[in-house]
PDB file of N, CA and C in Angstrom:
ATOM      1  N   UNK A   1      12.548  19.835   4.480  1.00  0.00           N
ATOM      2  CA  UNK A   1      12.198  19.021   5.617  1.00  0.00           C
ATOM      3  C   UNK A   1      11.912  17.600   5.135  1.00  0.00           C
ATOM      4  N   UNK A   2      12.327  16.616   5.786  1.00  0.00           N
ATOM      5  CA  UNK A   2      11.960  15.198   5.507  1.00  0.00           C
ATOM      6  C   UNK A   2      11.280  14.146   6.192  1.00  0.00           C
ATOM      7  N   UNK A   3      10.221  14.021   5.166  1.00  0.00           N
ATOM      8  CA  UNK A   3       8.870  12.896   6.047  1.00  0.00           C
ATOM      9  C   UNK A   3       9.534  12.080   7.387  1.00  0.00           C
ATOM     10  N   UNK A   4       8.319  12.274   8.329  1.00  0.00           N
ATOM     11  CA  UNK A   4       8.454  11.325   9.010  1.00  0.00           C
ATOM     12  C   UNK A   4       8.598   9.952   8.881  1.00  0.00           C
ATOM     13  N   UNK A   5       9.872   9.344   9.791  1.00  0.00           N
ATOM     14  CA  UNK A   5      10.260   8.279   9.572  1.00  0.00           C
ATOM     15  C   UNK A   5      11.237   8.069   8.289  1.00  0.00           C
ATOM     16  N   UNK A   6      12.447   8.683   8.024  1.00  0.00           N
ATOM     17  CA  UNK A   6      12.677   8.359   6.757  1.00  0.00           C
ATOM     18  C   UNK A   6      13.896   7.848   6.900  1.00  0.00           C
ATOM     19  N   UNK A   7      14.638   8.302   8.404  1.00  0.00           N
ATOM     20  CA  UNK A   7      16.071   7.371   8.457  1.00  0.00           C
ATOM     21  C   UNK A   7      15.731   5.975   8.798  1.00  0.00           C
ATOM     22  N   UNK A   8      14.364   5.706   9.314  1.00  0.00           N
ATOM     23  CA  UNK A   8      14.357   4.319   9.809  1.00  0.00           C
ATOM     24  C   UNK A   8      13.810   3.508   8.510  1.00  0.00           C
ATOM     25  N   UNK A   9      13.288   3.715   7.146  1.00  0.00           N
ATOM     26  CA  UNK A   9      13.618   3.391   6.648  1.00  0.00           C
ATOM     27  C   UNK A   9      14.651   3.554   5.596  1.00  0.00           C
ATOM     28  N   UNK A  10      15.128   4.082   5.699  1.00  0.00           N
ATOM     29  CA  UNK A  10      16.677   4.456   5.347  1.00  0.00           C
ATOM     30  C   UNK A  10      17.511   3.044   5.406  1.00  0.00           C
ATOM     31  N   UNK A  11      17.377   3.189   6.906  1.00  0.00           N
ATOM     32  CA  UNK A  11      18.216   1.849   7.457  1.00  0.00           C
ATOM     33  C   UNK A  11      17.492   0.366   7.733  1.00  0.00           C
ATOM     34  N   UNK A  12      16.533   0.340   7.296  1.00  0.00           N
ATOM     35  CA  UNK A  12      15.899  -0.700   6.673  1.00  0.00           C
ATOM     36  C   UNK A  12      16.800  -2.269   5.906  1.00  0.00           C
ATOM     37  N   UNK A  13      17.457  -1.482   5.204  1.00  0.00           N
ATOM     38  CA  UNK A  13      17.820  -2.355   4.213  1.00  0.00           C
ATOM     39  C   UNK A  13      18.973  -2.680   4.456  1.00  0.00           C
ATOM     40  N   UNK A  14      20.022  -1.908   4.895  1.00  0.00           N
ATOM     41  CA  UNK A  14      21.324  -2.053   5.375  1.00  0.00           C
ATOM     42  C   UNK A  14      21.043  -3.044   6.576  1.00  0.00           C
ATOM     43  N   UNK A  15      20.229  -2.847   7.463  1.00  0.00           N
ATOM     44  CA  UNK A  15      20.222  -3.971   8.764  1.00  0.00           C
ATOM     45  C   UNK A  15      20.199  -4.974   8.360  1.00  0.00           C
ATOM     46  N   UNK A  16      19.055  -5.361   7.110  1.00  0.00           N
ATOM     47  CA  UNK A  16      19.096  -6.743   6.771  1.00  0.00           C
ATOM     48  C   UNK A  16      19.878  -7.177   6.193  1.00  0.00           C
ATOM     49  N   UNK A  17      20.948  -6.707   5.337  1.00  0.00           N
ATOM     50  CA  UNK A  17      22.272  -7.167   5.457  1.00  0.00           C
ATOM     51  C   UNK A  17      23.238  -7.593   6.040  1.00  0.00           C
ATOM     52  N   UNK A  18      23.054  -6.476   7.326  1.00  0.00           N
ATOM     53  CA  UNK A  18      23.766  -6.717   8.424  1.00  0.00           C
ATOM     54  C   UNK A  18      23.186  -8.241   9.309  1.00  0.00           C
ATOM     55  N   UNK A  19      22.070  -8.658   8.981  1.00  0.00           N
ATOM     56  CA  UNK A  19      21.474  -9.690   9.750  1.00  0.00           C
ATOM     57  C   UNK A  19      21.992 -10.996   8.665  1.00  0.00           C
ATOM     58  N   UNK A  20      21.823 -10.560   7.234  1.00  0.00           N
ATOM     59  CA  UNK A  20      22.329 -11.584   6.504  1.00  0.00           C
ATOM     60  C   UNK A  20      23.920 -12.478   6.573  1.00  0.00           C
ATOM     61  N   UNK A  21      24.713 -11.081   6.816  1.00  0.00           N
ATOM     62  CA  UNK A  21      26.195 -11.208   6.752  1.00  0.00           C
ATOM     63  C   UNK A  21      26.250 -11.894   8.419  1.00  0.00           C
ATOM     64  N   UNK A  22      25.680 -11.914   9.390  1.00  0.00           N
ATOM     65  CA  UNK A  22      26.132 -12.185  10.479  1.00  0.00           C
ATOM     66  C   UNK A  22      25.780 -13.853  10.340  1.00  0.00           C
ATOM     67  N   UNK A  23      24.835 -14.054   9.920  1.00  0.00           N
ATOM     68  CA  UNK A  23      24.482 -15.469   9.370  1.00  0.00           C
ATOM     69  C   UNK A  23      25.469 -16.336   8.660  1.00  0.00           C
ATOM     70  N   UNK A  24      25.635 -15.533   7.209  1.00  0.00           N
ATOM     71  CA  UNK A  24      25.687 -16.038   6.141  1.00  0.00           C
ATOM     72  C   UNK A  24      27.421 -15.929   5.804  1.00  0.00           C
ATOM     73  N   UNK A  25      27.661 -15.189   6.725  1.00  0.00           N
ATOM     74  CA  UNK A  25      29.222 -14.237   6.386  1.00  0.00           C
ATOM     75  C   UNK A  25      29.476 -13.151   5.482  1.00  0.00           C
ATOM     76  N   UNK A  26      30.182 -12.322   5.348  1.00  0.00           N
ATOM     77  CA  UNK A  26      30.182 -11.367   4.307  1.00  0.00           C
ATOM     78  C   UNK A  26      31.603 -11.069   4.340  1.00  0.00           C
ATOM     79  N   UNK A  27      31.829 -11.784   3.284  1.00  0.00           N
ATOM     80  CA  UNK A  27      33.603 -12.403   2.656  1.00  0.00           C
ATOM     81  C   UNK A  27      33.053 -11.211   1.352  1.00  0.00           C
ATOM     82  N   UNK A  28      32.455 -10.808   0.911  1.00  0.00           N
ATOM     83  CA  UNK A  28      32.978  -9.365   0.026  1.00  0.00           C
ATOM     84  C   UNK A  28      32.297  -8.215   1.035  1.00  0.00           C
ATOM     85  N   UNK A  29      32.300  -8.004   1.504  1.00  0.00           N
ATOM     86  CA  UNK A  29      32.826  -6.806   2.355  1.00  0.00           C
ATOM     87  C   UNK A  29      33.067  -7.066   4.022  1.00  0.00           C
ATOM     88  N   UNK A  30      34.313  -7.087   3.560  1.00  0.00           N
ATOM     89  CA  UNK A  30      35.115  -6.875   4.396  1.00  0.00           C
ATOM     90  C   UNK A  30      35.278  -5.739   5.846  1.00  0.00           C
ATOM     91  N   UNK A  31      34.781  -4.968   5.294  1.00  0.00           N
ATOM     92  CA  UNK A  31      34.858  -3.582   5.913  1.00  0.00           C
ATOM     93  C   UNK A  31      33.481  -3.726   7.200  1.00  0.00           C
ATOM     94  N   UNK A  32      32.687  -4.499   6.487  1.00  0.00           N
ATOM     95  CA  UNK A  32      31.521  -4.333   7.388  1.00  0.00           C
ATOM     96  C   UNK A  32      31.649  -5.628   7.835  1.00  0.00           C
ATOM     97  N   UNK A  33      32.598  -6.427   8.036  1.00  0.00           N
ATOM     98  CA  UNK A  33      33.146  -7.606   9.187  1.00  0.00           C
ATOM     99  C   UNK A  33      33.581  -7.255  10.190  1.00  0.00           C
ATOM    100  N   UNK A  34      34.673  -6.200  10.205  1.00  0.00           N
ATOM    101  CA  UNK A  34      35.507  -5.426  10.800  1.00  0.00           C
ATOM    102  C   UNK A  34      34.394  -4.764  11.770  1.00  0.00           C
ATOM    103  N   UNK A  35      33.736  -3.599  11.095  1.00  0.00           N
ATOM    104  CA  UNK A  35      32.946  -2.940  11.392  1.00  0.00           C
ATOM    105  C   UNK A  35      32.118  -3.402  12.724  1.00  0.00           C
ATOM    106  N   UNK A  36      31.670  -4.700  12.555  1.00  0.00           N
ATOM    107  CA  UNK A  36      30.744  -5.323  12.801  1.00  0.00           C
ATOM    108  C   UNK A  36      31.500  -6.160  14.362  1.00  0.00           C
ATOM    109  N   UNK A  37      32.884  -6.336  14.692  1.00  0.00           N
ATOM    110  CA  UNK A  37      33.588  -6.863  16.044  1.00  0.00           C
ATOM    111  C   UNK A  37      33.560  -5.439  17.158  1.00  0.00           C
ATOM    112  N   UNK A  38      33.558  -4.145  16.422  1.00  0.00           N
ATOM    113  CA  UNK A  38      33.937  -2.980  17.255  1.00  0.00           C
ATOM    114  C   UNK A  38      32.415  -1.860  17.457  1.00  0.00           C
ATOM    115  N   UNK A  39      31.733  -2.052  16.606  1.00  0.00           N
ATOM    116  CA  UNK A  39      30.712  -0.945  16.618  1.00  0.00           C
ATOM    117  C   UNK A  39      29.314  -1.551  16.772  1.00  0.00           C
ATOM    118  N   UNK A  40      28.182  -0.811  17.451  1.00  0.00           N
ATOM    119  CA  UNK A  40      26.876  -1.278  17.335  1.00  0.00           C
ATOM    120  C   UNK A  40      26.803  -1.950  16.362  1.00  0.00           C
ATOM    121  N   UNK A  41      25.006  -2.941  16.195  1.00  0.00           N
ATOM    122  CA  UNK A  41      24.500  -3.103  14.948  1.00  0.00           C
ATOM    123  C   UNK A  41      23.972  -1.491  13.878  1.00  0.00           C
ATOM    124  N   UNK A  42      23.343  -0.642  14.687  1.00  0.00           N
ATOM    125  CA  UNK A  42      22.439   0.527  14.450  1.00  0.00           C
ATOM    126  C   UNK A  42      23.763   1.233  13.876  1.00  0.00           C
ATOM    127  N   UNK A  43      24.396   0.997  14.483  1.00  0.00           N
ATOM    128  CA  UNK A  43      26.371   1.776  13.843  1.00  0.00           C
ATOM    129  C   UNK A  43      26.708   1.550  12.192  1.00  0.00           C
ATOM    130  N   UNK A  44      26.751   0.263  12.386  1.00  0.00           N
ATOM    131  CA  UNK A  44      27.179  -0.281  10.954  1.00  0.00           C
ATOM    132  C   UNK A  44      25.791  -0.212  10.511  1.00  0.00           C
ATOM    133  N   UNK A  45      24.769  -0.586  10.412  1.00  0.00           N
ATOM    134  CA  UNK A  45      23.682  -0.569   9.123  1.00  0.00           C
ATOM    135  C   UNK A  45      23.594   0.808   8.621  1.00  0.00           C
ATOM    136  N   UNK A  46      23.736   2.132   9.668  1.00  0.00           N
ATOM    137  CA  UNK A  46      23.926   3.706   8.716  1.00  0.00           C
ATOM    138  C   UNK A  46      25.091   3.601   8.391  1.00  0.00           C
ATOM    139  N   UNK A  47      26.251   3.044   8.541  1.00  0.00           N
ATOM    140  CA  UNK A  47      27.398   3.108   8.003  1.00  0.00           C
ATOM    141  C   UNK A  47      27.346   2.990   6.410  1.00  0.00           C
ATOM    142  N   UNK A  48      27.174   1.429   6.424  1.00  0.00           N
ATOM    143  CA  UNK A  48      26.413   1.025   5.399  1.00  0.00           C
ATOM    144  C   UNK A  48      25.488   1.557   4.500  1.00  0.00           C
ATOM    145  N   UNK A  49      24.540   2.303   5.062  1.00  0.00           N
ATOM    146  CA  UNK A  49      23.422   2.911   4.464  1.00  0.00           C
ATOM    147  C   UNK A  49      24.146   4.353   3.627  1.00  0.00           C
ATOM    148  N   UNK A  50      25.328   4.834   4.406  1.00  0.00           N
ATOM    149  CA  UNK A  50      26.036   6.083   3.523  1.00  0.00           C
ATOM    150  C   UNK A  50      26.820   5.184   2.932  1.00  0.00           C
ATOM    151  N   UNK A  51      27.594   4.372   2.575  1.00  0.00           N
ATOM    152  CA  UNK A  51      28.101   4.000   1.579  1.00  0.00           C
ATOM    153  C   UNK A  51      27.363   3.637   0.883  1.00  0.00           C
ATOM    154  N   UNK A  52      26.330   2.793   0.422  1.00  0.00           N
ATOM    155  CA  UNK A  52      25.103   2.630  -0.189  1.00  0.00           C
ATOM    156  C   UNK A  52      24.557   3.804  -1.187  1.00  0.00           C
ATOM    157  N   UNK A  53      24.191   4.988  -0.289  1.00  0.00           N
ATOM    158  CA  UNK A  53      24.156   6.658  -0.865  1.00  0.00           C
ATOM    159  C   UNK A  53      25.353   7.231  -1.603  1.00  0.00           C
ATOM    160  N   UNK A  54      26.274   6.790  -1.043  1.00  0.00           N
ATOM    161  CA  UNK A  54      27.256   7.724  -2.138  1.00  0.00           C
ATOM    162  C   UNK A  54      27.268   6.507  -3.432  1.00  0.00           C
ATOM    163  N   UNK A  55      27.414   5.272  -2.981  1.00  0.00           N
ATOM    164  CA  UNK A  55      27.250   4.401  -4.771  1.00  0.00           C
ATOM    165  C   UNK A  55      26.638   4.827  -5.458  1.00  0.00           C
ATOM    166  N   UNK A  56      25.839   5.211  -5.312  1.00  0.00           N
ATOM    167  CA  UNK A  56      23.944   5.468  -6.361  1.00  0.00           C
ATOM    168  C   UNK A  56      24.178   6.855  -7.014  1.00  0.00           C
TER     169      UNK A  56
END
């Protein structure tokens, strides 16, 4: 079983990326540009957040 609250910070960190790249642009990934014209924000930051998990 897993503590309360653990996807929201899960996705913590991926959002603020997602807040960075919408700013700042995100010309190396690509995928989460794309991502980012067709799907929620809450969409892409777990998107993100499993690609993130399988790197590690």
């Amino acid at each position: 079983m897993t503590p309360s609250g653990t996807t929201s910070k899960a996705a913590s960190a991926p959002t603020h990326l997602i807040r960075y790249a919408k700013i700042h642009g995100a010309g190396h990934r690509p995928w989460l540009t794309a991502m980012l014209t067709w799907r929620p924000t809450k969409v892409a930051a777990i998107a993100l957040a499993n690609k993130l998990a399988r790197m590690a």
